[in-house]
PDB file of N, CA and C in Angstrom:
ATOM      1  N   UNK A   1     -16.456   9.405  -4.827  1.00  0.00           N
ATOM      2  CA  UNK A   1     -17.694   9.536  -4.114  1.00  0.00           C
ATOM      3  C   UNK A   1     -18.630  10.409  -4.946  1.00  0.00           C
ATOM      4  N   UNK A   2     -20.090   9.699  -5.188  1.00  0.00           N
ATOM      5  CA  UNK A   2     -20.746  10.424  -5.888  1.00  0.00           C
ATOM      6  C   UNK A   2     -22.381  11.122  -4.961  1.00  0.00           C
ATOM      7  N   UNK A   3     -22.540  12.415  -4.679  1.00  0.00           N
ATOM      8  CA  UNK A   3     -23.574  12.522  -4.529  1.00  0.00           C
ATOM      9  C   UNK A   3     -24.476  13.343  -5.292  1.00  0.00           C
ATOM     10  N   UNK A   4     -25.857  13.404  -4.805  1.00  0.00           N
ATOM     11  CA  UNK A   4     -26.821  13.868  -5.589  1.00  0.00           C
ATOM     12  C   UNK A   4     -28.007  14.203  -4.515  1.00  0.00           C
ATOM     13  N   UNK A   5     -28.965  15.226  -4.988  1.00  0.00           N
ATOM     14  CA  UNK A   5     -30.084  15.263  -4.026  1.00  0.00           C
ATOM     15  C   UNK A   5     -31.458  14.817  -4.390  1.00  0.00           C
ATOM     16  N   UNK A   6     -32.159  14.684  -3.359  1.00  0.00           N
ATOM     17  CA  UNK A   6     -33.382  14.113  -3.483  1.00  0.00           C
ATOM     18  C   UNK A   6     -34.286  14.651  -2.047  1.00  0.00           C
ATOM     19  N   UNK A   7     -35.136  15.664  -2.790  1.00  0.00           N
ATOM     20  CA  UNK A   7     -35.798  16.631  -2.221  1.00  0.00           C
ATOM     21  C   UNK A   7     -34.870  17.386  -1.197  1.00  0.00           C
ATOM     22  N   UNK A   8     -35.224  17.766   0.151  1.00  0.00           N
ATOM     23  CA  UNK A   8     -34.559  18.622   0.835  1.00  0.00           C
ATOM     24  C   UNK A   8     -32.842  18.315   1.029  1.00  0.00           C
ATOM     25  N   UNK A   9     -33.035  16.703   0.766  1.00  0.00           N
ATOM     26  CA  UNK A   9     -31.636  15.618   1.657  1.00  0.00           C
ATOM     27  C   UNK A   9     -30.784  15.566   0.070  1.00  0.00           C
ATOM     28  N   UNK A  10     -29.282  15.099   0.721  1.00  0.00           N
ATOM     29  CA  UNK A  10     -28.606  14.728  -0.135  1.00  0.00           C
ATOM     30  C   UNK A  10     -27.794  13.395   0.109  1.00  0.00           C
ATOM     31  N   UNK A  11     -27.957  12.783  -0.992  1.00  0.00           N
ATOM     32  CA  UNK A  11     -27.626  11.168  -0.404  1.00  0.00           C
ATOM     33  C   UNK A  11     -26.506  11.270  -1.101  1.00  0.00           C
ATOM     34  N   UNK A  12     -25.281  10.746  -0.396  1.00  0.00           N
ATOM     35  CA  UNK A  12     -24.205  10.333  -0.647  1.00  0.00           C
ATOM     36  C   UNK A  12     -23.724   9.017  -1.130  1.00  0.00           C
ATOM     37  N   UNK A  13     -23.494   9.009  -2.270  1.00  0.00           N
ATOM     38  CA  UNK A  13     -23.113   7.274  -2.317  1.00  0.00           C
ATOM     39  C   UNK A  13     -22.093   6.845  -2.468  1.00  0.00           C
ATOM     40  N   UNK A  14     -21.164   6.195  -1.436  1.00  0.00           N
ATOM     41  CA  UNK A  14     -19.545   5.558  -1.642  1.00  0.00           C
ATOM     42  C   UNK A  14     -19.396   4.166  -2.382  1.00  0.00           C
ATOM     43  N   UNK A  15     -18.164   5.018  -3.248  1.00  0.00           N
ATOM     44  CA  UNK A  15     -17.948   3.597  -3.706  1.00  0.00           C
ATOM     45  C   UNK A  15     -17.287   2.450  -2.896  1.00  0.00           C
ATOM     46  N   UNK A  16     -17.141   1.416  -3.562  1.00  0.00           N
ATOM     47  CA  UNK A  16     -16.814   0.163  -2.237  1.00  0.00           C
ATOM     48  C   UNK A  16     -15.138   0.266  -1.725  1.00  0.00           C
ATOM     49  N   UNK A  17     -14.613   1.291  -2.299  1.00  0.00           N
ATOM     50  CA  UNK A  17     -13.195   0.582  -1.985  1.00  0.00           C
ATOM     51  C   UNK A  17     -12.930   2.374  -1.282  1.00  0.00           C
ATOM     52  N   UNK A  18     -12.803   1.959   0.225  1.00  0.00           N
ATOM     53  CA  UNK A  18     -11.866   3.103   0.887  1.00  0.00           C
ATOM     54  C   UNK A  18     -10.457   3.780   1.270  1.00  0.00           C
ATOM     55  N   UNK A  19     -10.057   2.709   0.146  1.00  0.00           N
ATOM     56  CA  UNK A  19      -8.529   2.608   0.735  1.00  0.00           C
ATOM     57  C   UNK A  19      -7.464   2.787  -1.135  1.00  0.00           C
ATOM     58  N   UNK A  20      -6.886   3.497  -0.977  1.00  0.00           N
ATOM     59  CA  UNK A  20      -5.556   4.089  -2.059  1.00  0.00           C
ATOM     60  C   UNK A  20      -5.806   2.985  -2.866  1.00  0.00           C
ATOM     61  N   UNK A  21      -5.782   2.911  -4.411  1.00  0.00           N
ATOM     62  CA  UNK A  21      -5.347   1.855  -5.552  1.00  0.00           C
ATOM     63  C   UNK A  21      -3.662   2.844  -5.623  1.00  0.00           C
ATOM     64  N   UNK A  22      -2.831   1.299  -5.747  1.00  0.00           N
ATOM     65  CA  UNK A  22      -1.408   1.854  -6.369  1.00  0.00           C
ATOM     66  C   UNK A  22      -1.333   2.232  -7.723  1.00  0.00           C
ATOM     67  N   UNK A  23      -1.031   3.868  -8.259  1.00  0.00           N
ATOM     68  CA  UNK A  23      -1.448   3.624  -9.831  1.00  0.00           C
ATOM     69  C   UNK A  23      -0.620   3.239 -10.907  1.00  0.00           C
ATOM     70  N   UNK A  24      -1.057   3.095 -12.256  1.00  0.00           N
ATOM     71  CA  UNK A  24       0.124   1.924 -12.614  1.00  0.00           C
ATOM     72  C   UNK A  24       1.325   2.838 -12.732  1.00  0.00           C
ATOM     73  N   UNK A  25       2.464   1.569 -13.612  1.00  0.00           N
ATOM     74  CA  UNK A  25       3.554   1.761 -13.180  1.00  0.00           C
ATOM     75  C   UNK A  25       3.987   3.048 -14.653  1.00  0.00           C
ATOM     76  N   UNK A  26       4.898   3.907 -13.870  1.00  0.00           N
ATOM     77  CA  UNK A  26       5.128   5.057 -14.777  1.00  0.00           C
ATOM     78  C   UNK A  26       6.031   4.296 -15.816  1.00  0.00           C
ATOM     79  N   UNK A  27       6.708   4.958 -16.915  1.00  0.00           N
ATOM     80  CA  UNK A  27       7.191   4.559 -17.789  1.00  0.00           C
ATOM     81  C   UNK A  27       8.810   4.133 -17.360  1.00  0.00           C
ATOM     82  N   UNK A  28       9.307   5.345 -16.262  1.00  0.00           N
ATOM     83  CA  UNK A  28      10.621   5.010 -15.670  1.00  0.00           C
ATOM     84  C   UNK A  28      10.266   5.569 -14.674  1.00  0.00           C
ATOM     85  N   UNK A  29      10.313   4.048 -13.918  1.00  0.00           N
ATOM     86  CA  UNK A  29      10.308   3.565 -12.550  1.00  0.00           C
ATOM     87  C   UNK A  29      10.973   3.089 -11.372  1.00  0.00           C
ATOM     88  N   UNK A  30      11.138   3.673 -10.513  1.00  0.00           N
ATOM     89  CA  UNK A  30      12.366   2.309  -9.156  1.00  0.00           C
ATOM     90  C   UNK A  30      12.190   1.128  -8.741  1.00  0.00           C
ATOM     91  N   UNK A  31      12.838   0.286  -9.223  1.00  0.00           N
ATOM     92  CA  UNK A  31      12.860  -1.202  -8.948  1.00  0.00           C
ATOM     93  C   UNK A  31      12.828  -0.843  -7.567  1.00  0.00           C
ATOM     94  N   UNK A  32      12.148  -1.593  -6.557  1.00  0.00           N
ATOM     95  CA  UNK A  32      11.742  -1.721  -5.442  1.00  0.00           C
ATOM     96  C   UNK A  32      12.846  -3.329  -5.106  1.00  0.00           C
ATOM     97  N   UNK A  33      14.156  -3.094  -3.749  1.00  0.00           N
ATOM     98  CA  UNK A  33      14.325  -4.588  -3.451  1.00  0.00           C
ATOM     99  C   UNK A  33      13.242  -5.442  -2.901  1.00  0.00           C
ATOM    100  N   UNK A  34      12.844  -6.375  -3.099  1.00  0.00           N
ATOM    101  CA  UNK A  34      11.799  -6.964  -2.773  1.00  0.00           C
ATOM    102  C   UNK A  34      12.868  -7.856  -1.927  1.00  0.00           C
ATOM    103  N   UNK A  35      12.732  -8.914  -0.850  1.00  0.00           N
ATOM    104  CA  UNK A  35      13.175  -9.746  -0.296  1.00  0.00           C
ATOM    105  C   UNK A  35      11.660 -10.312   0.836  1.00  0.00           C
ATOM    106  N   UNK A  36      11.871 -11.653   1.136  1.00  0.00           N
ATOM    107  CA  UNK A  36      11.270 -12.354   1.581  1.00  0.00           C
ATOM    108  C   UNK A  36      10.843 -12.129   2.905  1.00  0.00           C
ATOM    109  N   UNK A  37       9.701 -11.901   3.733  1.00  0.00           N
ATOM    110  CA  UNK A  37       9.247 -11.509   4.840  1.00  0.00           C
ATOM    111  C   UNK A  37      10.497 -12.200   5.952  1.00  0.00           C
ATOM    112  N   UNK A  38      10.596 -11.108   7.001  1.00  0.00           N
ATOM    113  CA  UNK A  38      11.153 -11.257   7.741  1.00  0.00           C
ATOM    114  C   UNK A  38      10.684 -11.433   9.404  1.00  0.00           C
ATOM    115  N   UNK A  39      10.854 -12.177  10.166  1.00  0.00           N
ATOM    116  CA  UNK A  39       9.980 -11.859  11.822  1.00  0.00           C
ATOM    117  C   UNK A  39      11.246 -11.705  12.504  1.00  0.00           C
ATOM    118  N   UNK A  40      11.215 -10.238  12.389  1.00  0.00           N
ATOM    119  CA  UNK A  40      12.835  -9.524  13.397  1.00  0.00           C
ATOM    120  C   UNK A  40      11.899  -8.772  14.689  1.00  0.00           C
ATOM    121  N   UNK A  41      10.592  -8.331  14.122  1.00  0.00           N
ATOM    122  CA  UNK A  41      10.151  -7.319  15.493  1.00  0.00           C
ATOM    123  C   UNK A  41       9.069  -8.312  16.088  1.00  0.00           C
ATOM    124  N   UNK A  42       8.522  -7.927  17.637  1.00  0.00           N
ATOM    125  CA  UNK A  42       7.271  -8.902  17.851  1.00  0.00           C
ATOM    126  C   UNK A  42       5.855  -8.093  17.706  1.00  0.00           C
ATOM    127  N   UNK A  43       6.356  -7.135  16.881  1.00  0.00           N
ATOM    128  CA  UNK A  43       5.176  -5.908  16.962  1.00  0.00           C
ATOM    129  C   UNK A  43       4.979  -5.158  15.820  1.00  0.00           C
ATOM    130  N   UNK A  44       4.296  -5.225  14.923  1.00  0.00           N
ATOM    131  CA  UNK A  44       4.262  -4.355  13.747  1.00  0.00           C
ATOM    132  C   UNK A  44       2.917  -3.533  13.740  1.00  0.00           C
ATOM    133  N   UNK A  45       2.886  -2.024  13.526  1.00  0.00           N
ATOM    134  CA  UNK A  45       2.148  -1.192  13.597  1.00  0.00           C
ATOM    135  C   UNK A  45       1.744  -0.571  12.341  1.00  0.00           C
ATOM    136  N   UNK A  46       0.999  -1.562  11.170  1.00  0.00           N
ATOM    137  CA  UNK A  46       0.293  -0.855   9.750  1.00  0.00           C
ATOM    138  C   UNK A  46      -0.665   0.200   9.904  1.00  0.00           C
ATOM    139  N   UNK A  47       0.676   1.136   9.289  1.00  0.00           N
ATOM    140  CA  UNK A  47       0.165   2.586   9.364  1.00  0.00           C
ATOM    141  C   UNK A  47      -1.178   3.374   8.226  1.00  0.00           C
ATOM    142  N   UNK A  48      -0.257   2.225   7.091  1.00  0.00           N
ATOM    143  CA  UNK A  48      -1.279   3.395   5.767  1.00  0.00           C
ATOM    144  C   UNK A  48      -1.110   1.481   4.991  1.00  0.00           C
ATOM    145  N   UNK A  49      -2.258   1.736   4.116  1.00  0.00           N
ATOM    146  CA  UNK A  49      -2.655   0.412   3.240  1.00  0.00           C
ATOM    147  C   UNK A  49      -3.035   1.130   1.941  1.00  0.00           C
ATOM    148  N   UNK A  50      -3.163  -0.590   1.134  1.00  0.00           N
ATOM    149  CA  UNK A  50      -3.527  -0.081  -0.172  1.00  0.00           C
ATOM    150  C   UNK A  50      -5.263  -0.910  -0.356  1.00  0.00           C
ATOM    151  N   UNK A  51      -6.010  -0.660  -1.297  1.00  0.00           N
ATOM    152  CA  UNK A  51      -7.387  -1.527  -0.997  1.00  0.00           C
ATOM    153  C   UNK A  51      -7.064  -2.788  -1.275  1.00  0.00           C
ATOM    154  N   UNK A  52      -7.424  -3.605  -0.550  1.00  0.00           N
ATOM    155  CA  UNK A  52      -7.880  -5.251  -0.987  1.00  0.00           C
ATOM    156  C   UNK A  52      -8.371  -5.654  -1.879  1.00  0.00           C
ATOM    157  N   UNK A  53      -9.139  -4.611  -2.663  1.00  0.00           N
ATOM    158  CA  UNK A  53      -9.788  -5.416  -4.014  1.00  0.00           C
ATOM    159  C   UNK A  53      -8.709  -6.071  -5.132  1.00  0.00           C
ATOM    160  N   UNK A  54      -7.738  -5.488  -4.943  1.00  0.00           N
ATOM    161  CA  UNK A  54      -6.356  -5.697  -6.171  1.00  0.00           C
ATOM    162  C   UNK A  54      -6.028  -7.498  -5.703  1.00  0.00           C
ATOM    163  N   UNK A  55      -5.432  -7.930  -6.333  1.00  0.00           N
ATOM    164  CA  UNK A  55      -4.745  -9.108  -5.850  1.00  0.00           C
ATOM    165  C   UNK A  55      -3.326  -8.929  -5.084  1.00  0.00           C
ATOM    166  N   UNK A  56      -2.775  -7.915  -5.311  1.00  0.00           N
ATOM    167  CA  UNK A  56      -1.526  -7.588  -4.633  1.00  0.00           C
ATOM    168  C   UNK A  56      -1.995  -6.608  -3.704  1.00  0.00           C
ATOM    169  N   UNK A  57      -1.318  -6.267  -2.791  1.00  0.00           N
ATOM    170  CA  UNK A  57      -1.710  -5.658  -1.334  1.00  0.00           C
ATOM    171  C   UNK A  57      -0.493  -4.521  -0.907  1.00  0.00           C
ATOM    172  N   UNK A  58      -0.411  -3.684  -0.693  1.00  0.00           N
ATOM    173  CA  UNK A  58       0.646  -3.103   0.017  1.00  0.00           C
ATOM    174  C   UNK A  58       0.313  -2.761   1.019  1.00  0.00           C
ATOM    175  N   UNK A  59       1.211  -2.256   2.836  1.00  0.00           N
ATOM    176  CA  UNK A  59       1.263  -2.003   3.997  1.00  0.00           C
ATOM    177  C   UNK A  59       2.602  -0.863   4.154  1.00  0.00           C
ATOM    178  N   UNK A  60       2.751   0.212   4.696  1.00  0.00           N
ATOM    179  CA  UNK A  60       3.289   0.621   5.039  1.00  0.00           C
ATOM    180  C   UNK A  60       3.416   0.118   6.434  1.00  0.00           C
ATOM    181  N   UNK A  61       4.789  -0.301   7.422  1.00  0.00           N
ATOM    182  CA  UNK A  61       4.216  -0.706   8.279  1.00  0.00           C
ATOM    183  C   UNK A  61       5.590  -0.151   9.249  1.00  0.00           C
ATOM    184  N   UNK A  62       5.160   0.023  10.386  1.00  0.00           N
ATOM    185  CA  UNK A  62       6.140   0.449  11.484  1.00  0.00           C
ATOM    186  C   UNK A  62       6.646  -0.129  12.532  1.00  0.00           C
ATOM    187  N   UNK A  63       8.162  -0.469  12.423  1.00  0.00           N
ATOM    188  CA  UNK A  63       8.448  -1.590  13.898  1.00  0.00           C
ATOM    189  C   UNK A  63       9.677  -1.000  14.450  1.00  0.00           C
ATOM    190  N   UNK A  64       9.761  -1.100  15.829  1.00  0.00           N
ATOM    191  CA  UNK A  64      11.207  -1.021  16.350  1.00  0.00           C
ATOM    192  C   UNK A  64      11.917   0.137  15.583  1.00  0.00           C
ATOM    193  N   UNK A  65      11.471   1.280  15.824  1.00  0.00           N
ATOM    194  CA  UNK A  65      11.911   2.509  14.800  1.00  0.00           C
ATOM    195  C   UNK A  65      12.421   2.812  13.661  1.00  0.00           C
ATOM    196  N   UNK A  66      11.605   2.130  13.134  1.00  0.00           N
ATOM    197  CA  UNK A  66      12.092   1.586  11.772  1.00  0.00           C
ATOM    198  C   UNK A  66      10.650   1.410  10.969  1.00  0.00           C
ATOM    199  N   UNK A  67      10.782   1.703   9.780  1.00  0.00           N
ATOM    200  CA  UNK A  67       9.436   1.636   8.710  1.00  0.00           C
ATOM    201  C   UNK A  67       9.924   0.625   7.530  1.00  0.00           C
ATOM    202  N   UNK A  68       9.128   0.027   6.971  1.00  0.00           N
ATOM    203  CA  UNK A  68       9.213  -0.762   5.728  1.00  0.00           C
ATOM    204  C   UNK A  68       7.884  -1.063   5.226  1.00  0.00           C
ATOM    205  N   UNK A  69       8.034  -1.397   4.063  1.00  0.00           N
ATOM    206  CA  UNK A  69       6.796  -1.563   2.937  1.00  0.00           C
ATOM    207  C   UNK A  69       6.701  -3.240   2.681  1.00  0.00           C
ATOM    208  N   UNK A  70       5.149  -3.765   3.328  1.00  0.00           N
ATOM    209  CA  UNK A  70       5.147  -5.186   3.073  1.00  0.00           C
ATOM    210  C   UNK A  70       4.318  -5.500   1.760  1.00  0.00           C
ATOM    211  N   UNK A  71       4.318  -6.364   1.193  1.00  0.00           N
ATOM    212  CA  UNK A  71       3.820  -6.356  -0.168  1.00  0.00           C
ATOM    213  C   UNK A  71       2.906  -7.578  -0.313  1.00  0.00           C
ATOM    214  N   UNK A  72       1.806  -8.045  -0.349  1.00  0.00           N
ATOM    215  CA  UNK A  72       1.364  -8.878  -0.308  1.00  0.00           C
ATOM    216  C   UNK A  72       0.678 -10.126  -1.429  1.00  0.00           C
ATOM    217  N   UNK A  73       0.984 -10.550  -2.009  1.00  0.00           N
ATOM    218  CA  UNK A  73       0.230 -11.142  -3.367  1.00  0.00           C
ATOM    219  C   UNK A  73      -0.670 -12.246  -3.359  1.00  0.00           C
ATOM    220  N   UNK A  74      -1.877 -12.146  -3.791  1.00  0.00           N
ATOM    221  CA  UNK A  74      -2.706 -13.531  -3.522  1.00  0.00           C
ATOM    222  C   UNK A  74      -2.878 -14.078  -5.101  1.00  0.00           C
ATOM    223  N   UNK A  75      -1.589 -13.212  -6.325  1.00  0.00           N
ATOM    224  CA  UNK A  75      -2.189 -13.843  -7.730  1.00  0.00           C
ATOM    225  C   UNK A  75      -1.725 -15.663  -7.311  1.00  0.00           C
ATOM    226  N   UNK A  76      -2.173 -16.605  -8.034  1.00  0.00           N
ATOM    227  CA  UNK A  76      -1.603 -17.985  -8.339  1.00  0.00           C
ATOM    228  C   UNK A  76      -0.782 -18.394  -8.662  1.00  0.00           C
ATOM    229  N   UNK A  77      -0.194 -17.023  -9.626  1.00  0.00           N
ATOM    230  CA  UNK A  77       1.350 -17.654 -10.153  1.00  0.00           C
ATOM    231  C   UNK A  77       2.040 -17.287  -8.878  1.00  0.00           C
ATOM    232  N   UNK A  78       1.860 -15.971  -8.414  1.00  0.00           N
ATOM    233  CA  UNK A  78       3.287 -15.537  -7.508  1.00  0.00           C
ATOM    234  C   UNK A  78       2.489 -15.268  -5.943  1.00  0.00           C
ATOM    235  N   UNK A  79       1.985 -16.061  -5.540  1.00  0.00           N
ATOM    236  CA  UNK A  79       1.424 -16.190  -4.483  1.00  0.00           C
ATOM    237  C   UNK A  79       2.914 -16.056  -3.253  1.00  0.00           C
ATOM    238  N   UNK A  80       2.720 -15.075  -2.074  1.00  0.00           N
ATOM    239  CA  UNK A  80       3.393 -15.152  -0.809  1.00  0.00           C
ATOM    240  C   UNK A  80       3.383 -13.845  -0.052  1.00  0.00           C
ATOM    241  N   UNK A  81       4.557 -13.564   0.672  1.00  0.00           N
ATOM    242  CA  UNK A  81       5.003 -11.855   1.549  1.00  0.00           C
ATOM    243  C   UNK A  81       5.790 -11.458   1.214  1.00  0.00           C
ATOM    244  N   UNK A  82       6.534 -10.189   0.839  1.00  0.00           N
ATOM    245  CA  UNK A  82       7.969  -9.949   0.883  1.00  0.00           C
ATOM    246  C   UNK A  82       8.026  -8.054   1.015  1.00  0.00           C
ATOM    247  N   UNK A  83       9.109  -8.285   1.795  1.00  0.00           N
ATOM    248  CA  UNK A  83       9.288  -6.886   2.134  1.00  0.00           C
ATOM    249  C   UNK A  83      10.407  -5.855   1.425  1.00  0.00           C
ATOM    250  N   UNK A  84      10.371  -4.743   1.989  1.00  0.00           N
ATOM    251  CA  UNK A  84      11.430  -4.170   2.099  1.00  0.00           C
ATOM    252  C   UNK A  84      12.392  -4.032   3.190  1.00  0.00           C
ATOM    253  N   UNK A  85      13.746  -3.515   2.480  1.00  0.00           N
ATOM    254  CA  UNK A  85      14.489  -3.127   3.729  1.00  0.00           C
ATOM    255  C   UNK A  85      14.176  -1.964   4.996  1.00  0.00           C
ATOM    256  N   UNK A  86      14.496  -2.009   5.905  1.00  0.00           N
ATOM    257  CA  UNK A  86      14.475  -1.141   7.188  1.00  0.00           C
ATOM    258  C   UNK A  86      14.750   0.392   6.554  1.00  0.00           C
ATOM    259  N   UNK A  87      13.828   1.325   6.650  1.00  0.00           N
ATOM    260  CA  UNK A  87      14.000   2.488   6.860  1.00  0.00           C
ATOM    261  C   UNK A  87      14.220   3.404   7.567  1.00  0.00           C
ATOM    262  N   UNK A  88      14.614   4.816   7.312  1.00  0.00           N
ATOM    263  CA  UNK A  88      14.067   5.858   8.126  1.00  0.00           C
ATOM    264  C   UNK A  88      12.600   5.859   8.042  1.00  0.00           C
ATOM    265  N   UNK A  89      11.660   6.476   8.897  1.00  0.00           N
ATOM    266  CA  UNK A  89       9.895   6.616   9.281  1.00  0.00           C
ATOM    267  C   UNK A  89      10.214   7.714   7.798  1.00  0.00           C
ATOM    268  N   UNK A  90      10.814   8.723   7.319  1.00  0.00           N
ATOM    269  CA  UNK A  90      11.119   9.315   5.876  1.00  0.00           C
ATOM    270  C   UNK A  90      11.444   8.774   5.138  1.00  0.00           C
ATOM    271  N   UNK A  91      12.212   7.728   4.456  1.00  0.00           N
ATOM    272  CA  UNK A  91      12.620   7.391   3.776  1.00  0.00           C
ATOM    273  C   UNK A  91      11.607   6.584   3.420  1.00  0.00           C
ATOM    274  N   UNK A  92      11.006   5.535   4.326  1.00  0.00           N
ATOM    275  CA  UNK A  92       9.822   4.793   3.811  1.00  0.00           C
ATOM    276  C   UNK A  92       8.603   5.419   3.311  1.00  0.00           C
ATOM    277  N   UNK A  93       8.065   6.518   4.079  1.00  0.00           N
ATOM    278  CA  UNK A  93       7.437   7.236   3.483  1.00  0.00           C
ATOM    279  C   UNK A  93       7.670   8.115   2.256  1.00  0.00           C
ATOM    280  N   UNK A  94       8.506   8.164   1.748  1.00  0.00           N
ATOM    281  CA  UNK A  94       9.137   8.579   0.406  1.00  0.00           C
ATOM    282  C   UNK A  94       8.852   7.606  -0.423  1.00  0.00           C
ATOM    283  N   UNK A  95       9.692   6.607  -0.412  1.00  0.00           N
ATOM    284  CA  UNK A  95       9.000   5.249  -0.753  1.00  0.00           C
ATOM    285  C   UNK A  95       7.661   4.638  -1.019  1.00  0.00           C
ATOM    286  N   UNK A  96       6.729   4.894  -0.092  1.00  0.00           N
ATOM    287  CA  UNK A  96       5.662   4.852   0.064  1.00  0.00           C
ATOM    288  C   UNK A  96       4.531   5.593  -0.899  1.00  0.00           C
ATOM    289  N   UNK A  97       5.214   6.845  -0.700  1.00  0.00           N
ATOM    290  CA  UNK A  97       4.560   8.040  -1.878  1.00  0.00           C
ATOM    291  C   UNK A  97       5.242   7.705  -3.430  1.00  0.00           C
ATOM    292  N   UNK A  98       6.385   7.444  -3.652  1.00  0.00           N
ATOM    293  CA  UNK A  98       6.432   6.825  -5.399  1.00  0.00           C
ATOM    294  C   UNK A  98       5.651   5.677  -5.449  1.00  0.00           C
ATOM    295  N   UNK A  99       5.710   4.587  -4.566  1.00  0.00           N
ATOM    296  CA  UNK A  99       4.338   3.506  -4.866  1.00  0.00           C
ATOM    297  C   UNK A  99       3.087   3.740  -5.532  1.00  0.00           C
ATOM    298  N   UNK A 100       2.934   4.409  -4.623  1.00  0.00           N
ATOM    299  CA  UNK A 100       1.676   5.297  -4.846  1.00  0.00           C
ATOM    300  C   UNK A 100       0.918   5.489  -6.080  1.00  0.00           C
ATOM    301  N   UNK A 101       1.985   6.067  -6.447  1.00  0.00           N
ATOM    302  CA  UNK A 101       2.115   7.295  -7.779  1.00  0.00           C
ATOM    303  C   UNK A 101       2.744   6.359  -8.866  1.00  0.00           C
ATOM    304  N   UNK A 102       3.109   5.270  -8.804  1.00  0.00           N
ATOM    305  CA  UNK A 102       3.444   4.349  -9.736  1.00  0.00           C
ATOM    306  C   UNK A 102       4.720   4.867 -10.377  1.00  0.00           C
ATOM    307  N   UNK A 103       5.958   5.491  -9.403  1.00  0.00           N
ATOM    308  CA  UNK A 103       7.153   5.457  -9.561  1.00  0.00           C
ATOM    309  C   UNK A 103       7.802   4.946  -8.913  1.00  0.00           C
ATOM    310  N   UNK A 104       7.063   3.557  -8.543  1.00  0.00           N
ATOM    311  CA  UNK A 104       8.373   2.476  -7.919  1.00  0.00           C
ATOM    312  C   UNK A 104       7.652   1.415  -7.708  1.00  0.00           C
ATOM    313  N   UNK A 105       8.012   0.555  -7.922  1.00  0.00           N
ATOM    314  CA  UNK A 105       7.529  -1.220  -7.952  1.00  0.00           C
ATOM    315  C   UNK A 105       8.543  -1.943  -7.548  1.00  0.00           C
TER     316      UNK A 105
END
């Protein structure tokens, strides 16, 4: 976010994307199990996201007391959903935070 003033006021200007970029991947990293979307809960509660501008997408997401990381891809070659396994609401969020930080893919 960049601002600046102009006379008494100060205008703020946001950039377009409000939401976390995942940053790249560190040099040694955690293979992430990836496996294929699953419909086990009838209710999923996406807690924390990554921005949409990327072609790949991440969701932290919360069901049936249980957390997992959905992953989303719209590239052409590898177009689909796939998740992770069932967590602790900690463990995913652990998870969640090496994503992040580009110590785990």
């Amino acid at each position: 976010m960049l601002g600046h003033r102009i006379g008494a006021s100060i205008v703020i200007v946001l950039s377009e994307c409000f939401s976390p970029h995942v940053a790249p991947a560190q040099e040694r990293y955690t293979q992430i199990g990836w496996r294929g979307a699953v419909d086990r809960e009838d209710r999923v509660r996406v807690v924390a996201w990554t921005c949409d501008c990327r072609s790949t997408v991440y969701e932290l997401c919360h069901a049936g007391g249980q957390a997992h990381t959905r992953r989303t891809s719209r590239k052409k070659a590898e177009p689909g959903i796939h998740e992770t396994f069932r967590w602790t609401f900690n463990d995913a969020d652990k998870l969640w935070a090496a994503l992040l930080r580009g110590k785990a893919r």
